[in-house]
PDB file of N, CA and C in Angstrom:
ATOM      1  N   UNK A   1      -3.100   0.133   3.902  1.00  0.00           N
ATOM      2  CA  UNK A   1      -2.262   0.509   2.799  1.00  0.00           C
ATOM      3  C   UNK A   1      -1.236  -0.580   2.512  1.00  0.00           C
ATOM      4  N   UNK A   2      -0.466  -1.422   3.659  1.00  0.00           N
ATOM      5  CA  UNK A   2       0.107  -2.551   3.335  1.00  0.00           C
ATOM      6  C   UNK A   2      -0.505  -3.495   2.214  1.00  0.00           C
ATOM      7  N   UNK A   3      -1.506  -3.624   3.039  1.00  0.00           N
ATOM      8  CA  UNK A   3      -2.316  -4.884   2.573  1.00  0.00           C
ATOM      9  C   UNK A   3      -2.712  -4.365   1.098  1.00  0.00           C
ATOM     10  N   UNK A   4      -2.975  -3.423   0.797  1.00  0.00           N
ATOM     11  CA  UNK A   4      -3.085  -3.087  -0.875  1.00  0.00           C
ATOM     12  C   UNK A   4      -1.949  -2.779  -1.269  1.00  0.00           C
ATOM     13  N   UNK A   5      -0.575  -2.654  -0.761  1.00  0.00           N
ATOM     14  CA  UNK A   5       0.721  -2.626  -1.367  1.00  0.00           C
ATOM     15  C   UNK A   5       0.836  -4.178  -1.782  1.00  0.00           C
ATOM     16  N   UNK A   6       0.786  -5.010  -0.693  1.00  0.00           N
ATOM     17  CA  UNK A   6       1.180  -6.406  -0.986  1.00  0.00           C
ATOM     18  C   UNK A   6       0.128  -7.131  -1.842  1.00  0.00           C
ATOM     19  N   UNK A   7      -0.960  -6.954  -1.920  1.00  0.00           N
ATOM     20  CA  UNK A   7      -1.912  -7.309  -3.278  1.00  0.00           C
ATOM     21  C   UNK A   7      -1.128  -7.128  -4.100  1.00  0.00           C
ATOM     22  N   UNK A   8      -1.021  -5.616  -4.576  1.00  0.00           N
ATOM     23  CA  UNK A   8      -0.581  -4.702  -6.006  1.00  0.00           C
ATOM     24  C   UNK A   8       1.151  -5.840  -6.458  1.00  0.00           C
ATOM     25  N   UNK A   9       1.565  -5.795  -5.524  1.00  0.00           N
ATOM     26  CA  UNK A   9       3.019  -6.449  -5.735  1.00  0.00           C
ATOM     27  C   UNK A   9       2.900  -8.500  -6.296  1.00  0.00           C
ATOM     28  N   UNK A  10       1.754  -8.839  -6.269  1.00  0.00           N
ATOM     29  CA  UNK A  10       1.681 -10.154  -6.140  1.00  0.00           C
ATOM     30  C   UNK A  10       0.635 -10.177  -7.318  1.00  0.00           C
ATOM     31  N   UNK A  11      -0.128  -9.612  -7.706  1.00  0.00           N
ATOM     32  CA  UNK A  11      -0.903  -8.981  -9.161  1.00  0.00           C
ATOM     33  C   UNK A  11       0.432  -9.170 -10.237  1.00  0.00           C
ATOM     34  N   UNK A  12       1.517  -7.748  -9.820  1.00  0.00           N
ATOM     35  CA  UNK A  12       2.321  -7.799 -10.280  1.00  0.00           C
ATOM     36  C   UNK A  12       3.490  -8.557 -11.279  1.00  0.00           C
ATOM     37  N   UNK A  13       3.354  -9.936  -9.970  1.00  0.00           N
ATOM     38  CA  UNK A  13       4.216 -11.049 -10.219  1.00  0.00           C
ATOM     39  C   UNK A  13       3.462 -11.871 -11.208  1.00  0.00           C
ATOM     40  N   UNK A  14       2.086 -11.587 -11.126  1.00  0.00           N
ATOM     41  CA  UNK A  14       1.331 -12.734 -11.903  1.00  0.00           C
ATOM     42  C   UNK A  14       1.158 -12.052 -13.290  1.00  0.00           C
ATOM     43  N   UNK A  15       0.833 -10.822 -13.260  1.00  0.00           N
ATOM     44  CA  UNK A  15       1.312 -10.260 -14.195  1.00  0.00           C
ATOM     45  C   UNK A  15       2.056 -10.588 -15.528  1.00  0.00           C
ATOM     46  N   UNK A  16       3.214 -10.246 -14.496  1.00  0.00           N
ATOM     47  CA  UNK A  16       4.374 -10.669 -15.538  1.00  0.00           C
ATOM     48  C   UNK A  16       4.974 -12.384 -15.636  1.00  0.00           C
ATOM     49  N   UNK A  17       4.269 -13.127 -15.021  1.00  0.00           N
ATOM     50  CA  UNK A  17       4.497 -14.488 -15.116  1.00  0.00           C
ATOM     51  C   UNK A  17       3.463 -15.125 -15.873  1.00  0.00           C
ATOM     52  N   UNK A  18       2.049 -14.571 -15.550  1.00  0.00           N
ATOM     53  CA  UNK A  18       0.930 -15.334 -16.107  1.00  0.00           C
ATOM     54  C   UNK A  18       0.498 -15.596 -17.406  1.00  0.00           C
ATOM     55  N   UNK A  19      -0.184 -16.043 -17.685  1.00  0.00           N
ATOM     56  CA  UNK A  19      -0.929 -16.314 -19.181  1.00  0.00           C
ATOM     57  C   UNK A  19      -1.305 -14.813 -19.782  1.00  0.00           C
ATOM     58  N   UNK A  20      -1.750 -14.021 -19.314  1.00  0.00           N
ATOM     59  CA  UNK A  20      -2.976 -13.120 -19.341  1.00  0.00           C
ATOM     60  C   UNK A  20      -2.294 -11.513 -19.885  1.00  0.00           C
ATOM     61  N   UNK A  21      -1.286 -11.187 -18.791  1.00  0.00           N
ATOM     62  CA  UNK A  21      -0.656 -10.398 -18.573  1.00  0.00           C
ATOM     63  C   UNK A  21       0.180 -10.151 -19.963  1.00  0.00           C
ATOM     64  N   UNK A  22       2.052  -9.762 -19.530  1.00  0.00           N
ATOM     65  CA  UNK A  22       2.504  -9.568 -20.668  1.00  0.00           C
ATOM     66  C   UNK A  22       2.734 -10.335 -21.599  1.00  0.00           C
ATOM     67  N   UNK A  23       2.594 -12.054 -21.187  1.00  0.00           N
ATOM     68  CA  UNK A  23       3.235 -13.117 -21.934  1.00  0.00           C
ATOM     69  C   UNK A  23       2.072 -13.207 -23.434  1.00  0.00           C
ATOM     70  N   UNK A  24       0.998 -12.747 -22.719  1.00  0.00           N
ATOM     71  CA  UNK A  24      -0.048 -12.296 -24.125  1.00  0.00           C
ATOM     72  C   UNK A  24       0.148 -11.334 -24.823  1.00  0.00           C
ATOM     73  N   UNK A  25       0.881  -9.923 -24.422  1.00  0.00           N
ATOM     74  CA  UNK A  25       0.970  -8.865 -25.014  1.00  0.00           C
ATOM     75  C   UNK A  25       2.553  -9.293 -25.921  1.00  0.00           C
ATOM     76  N   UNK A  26       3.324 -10.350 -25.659  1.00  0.00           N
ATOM     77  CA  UNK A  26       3.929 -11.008 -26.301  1.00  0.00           C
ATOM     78  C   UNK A  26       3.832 -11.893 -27.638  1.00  0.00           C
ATOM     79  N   UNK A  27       2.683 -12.733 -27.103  1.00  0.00           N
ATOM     80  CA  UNK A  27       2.754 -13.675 -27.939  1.00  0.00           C
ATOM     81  C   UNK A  27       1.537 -13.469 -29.166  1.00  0.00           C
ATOM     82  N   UNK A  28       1.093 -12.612 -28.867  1.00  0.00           N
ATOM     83  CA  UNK A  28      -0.038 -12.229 -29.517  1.00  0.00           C
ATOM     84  C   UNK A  28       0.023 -10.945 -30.139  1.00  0.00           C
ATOM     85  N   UNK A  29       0.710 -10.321 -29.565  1.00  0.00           N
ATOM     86  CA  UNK A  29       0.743  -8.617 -29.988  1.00  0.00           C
ATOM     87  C   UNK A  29       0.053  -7.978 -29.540  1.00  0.00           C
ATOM     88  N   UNK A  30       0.107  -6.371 -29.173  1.00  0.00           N
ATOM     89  CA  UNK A  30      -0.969  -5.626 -28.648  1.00  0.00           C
ATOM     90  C   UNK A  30      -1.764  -5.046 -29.419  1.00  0.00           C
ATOM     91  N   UNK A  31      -2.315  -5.539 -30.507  1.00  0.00           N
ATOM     92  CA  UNK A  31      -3.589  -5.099 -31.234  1.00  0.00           C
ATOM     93  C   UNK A  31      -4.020  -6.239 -31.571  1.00  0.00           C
ATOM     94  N   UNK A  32      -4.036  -7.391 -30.710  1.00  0.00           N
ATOM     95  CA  UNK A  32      -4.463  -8.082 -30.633  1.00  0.00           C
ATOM     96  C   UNK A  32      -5.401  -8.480 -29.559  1.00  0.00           C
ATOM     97  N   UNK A  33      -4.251  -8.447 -28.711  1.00  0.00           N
ATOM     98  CA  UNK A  33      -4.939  -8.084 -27.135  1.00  0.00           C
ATOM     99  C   UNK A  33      -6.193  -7.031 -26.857  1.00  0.00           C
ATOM    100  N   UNK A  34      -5.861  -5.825 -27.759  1.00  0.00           N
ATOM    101  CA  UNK A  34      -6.608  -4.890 -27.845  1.00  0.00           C
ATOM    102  C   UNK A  34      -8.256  -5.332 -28.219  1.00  0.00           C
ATOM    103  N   UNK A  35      -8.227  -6.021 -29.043  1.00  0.00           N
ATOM    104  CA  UNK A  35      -9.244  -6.616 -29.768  1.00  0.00           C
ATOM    105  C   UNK A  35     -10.345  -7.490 -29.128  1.00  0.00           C
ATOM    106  N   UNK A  36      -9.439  -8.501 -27.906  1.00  0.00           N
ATOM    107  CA  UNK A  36      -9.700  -9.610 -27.685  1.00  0.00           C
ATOM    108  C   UNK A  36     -10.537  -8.814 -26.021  1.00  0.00           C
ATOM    109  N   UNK A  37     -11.172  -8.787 -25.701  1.00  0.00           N
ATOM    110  CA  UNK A  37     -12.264  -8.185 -24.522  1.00  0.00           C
ATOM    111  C   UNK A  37     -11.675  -8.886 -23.295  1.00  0.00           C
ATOM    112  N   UNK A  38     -11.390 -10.185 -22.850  1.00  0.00           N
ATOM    113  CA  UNK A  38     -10.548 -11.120 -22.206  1.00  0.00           C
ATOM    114  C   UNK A  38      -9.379 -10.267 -21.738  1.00  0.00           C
ATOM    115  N   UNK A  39      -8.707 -10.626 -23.233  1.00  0.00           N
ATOM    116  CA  UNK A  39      -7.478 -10.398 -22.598  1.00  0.00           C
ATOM    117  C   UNK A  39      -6.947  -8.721 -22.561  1.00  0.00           C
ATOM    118  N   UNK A  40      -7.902  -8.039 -23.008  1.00  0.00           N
ATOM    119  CA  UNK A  40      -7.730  -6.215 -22.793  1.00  0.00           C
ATOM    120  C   UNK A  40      -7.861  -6.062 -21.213  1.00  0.00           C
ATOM    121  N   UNK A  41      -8.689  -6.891 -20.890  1.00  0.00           N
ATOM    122  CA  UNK A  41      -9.388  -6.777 -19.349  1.00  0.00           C
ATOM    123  C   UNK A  41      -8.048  -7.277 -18.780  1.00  0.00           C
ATOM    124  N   UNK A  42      -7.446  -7.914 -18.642  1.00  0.00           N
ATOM    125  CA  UNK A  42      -6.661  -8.621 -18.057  1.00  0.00           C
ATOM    126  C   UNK A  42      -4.997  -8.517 -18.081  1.00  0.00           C
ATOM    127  N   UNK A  43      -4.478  -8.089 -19.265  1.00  0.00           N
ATOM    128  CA  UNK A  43      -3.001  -7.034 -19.543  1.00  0.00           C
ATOM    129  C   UNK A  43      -3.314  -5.618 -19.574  1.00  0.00           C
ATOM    130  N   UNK A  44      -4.345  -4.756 -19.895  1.00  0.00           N
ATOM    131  CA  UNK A  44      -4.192  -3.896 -19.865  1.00  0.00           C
ATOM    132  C   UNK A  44      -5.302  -3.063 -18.186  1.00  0.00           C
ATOM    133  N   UNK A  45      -6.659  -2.925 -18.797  1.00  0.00           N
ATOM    134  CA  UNK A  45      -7.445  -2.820 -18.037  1.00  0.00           C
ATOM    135  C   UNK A  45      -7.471  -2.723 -16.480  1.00  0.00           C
ATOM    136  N   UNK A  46      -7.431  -4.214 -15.952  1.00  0.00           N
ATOM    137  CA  UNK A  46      -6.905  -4.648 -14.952  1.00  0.00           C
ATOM    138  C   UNK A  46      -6.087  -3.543 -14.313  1.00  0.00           C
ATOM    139  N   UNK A  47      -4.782  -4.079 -14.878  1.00  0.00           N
ATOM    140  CA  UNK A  47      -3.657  -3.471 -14.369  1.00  0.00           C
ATOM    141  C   UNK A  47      -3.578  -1.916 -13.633  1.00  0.00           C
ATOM    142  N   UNK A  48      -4.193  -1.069 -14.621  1.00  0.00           N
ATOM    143  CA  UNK A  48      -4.291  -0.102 -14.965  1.00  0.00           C
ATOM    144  C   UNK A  48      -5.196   0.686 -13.429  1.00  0.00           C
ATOM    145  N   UNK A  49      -6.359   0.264 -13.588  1.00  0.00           N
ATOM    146  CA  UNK A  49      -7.269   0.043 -12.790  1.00  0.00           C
ATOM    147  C   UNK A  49      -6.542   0.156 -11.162  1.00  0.00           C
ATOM    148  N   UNK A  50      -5.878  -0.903 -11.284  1.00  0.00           N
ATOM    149  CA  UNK A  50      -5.223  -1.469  -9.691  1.00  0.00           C
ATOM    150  C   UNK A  50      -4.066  -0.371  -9.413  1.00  0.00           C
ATOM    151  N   UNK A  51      -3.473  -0.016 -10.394  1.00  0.00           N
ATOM    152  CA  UNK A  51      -2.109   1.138 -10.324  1.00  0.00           C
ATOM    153  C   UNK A  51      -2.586   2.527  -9.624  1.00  0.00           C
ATOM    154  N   UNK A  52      -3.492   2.727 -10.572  1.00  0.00           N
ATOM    155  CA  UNK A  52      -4.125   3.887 -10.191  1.00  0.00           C
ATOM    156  C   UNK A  52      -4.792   3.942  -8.405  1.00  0.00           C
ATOM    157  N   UNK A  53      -5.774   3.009  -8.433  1.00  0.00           N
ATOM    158  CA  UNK A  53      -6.069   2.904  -6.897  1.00  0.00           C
ATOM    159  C   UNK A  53      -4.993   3.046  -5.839  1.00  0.00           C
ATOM    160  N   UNK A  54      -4.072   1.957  -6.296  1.00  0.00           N
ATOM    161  CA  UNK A  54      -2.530   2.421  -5.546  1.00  0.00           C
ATOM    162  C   UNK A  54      -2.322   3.862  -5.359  1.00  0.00           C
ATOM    163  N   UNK A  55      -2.367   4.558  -6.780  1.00  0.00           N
ATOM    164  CA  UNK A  55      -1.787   5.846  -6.129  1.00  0.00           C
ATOM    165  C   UNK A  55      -2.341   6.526  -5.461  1.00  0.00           C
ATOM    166  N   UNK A  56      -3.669   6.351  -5.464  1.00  0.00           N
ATOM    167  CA  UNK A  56      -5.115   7.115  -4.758  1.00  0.00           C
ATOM    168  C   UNK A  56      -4.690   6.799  -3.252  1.00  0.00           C
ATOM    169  N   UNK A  57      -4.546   5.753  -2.575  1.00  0.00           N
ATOM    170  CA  UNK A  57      -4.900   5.196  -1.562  1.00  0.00           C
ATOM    171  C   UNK A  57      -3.243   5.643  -0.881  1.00  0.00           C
ATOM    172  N   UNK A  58      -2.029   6.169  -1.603  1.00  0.00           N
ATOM    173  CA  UNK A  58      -0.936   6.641  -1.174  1.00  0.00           C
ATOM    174  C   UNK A  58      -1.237   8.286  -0.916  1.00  0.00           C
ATOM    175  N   UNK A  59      -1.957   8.672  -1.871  1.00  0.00           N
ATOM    176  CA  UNK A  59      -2.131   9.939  -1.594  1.00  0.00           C
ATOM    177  C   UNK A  59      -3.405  10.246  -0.417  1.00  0.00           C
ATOM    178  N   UNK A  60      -4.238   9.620  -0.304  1.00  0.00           N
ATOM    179  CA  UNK A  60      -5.098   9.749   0.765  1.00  0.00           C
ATOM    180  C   UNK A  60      -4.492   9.120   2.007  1.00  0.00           C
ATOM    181  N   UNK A  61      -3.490   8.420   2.278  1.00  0.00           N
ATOM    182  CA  UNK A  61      -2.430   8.588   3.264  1.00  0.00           C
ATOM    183  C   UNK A  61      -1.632   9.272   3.393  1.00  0.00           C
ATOM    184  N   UNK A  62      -0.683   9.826   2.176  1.00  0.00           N
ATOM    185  CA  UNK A  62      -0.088  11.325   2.607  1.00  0.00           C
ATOM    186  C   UNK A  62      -1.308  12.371   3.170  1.00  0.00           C
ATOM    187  N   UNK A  63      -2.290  12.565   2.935  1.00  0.00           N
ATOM    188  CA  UNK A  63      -3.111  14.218   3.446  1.00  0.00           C
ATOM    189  C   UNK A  63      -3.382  13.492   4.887  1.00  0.00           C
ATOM    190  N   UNK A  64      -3.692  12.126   4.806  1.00  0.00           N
ATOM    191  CA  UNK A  64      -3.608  11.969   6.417  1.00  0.00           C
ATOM    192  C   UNK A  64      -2.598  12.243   7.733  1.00  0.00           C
ATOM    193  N   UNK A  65      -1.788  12.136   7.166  1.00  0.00           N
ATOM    194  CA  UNK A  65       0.006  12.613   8.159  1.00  0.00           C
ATOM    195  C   UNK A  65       0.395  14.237   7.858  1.00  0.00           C
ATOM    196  N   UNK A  66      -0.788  14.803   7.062  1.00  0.00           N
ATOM    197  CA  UNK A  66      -0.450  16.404   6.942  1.00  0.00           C
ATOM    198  C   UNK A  66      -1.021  17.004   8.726  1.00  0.00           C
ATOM    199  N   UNK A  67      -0.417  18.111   8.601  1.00  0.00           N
ATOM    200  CA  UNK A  67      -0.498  18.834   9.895  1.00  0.00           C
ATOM    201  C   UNK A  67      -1.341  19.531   9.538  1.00  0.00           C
ATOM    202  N   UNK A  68      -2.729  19.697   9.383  1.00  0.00           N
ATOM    203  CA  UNK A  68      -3.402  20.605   9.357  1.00  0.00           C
ATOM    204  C   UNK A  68      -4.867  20.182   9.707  1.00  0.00           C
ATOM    205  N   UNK A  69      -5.653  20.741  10.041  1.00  0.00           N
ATOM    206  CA  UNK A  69      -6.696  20.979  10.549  1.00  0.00           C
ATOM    207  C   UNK A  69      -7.577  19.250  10.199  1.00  0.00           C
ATOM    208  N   UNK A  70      -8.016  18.926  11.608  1.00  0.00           N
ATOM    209  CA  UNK A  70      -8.809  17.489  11.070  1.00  0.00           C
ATOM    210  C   UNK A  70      -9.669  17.268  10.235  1.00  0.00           C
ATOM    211  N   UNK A  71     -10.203  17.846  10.617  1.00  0.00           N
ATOM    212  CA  UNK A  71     -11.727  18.026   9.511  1.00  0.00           C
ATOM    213  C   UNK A  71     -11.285  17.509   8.117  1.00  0.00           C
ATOM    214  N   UNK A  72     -10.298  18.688   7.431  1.00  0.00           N
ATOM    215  CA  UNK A  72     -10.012  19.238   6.134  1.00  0.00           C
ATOM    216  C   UNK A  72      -8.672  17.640   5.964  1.00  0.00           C
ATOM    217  N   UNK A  73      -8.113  17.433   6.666  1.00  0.00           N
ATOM    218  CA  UNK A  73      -7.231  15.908   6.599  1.00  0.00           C
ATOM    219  C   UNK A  73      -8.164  15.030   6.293  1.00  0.00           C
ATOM    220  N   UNK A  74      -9.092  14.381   7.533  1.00  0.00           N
ATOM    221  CA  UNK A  74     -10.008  13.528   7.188  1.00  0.00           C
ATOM    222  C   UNK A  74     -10.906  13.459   6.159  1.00  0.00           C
ATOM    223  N   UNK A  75     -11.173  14.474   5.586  1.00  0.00           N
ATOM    224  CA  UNK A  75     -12.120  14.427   4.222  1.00  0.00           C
ATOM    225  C   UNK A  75     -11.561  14.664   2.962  1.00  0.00           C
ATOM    226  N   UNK A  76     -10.485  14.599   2.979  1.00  0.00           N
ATOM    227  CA  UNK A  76      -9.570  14.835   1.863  1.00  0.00           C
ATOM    228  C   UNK A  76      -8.618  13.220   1.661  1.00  0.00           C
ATOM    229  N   UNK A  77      -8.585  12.732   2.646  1.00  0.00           N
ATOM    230  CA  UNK A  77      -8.117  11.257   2.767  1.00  0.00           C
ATOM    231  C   UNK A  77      -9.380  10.087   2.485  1.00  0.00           C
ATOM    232  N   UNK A  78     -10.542  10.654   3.296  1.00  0.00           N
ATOM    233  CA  UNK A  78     -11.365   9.883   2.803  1.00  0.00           C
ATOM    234  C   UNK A  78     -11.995   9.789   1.340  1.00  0.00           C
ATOM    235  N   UNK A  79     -11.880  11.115   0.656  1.00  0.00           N
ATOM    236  CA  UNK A  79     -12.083  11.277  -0.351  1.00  0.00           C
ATOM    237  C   UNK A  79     -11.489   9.928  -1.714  1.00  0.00           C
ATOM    238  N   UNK A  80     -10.338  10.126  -1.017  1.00  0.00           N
ATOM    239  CA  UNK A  80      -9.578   9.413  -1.855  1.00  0.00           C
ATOM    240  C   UNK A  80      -9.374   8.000  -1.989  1.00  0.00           C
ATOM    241  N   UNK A  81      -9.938   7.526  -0.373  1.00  0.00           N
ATOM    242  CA  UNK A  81      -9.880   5.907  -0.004  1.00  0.00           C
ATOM    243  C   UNK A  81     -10.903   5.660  -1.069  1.00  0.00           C
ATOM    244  N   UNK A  82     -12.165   6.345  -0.854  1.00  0.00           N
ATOM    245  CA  UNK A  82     -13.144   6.480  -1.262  1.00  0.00           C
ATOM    246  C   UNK A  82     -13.154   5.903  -3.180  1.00  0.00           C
ATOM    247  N   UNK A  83     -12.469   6.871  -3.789  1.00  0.00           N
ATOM    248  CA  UNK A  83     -12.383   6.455  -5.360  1.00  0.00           C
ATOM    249  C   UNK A  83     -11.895   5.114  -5.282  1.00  0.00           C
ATOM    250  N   UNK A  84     -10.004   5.417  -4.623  1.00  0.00           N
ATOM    251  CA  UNK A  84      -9.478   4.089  -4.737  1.00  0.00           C
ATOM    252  C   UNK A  84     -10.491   2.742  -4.347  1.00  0.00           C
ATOM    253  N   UNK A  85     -11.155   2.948  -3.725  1.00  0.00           N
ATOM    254  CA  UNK A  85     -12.761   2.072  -3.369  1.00  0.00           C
ATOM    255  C   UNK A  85     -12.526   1.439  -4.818  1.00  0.00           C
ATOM    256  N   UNK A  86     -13.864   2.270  -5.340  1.00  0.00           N
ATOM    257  CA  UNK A  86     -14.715   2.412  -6.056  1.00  0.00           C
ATOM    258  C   UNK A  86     -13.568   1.882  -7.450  1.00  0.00           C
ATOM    259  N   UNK A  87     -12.634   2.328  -7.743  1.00  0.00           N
ATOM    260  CA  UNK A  87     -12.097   1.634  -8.890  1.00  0.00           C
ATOM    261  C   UNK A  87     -11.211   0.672  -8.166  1.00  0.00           C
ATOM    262  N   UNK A  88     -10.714   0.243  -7.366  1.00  0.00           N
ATOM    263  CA  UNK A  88     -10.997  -1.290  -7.448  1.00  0.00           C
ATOM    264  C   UNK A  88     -11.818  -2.029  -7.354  1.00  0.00           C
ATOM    265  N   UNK A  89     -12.910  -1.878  -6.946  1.00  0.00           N
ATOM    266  CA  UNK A  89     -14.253  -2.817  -7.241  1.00  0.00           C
ATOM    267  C   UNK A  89     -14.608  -3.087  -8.615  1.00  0.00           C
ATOM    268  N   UNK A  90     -14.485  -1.759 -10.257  1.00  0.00           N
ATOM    269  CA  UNK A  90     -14.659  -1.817 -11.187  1.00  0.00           C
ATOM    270  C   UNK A  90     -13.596  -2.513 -11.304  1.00  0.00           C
ATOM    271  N   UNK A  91     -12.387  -2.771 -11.355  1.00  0.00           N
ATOM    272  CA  UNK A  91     -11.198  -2.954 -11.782  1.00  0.00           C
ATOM    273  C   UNK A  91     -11.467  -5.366 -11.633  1.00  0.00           C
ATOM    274  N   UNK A  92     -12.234  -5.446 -10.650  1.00  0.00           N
ATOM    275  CA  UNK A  92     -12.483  -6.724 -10.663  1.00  0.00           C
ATOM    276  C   UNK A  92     -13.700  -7.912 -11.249  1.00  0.00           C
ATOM    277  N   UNK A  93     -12.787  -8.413 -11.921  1.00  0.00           N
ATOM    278  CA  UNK A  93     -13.752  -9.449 -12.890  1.00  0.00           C
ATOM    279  C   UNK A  93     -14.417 -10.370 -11.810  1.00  0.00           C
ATOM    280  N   UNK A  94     -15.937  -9.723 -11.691  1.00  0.00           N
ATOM    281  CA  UNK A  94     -16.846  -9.846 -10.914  1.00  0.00           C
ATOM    282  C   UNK A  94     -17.671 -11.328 -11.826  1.00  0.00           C
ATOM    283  N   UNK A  95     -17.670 -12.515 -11.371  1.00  0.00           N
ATOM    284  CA  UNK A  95     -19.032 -13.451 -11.598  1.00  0.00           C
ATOM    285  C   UNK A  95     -19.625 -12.576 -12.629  1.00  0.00           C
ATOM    286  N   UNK A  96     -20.397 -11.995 -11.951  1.00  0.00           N
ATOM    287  CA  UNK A  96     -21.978 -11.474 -12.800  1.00  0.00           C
ATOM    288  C   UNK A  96     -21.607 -10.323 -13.694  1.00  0.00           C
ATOM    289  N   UNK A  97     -20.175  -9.875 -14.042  1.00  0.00           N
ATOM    290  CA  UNK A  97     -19.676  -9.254 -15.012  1.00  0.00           C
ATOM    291  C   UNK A  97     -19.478  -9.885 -16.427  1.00  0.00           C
ATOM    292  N   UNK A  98     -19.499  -9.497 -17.385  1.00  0.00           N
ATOM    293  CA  UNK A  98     -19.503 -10.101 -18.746  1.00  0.00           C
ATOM    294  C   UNK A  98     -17.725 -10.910 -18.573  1.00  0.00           C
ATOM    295  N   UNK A  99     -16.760 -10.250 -18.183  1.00  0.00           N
ATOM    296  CA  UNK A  99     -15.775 -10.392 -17.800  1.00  0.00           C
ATOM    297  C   UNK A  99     -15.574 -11.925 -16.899  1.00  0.00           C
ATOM    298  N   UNK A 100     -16.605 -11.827 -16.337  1.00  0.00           N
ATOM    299  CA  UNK A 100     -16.335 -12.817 -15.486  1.00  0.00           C
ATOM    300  C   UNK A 100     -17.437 -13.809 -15.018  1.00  0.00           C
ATOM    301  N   UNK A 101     -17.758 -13.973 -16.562  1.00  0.00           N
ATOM    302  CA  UNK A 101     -19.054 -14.993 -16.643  1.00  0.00           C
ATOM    303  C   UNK A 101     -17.992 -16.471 -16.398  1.00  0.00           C
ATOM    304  N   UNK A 102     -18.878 -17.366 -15.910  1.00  0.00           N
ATOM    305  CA  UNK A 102     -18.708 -18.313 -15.818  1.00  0.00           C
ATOM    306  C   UNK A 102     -17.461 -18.719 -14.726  1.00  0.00           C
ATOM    307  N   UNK A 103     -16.876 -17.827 -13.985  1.00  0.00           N
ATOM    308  CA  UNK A 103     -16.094 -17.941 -13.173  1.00  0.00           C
ATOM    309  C   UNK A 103     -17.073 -18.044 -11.522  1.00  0.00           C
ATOM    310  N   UNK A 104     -16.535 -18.951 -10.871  1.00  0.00           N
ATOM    311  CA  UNK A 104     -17.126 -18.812  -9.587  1.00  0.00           C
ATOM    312  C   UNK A 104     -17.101 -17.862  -8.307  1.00  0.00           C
ATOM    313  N   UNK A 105     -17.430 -17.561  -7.484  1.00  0.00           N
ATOM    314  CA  UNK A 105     -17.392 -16.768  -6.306  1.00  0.00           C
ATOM    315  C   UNK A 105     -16.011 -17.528  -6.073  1.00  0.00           C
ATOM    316  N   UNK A 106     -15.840 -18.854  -5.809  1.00  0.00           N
ATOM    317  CA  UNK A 106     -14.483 -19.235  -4.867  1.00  0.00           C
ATOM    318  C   UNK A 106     -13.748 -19.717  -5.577  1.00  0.00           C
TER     319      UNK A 106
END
């Protein structure tokens, strides 16, 4: 959970420092951005994507520190690692994604 706190916080920074992020939803406008497949993926999309997993992956650590029965803790936490999974994997401009043509593995 650190280690995806300190991602989310450094996203964050680039975020709001980078090309991509708000300095586009700036300089361009957001029906612009909207328009542009790039940069929707990348100020809005993205973001969005990664926030959410955050909260997933906080809440499937709160049911883990609940006092109640293991079973019903553990599958209710895993549940949730589980999505937060699964949308951050969508959430990343993958190579072999239209998103992320022409970008390399490294």
């Amino acid at each position: 959970m650190i280690c995806f706190d300190i991602n989310v916080l450094i996203g964050l920074v680039q975020w709001l420092t980078g090309g991509f992020g708000l300095k586009a939803i700036q300089t361009t406008g957001m029906g612009e951005v909207m328009k542009d497949s790039m940069l929707r993926f990348f100020a809005v999309e993205h973001l969005i994507g990664m926030l959410v997993a955050l909260a997933l992956v906080h809440i499937g650590k709160s049911y883990a520190k609940k006092p109640v029965a293991d079973t019903i803790k553990h599958r209710k936490s895993v549940l949730f690692y589980t999505i937060a999974f699964i949308i951050t994997l969508a959430s990343i401009p993958w190579p072999f994604r239209a998103i992320g043509e022409g970008r390399g593995w490294f």
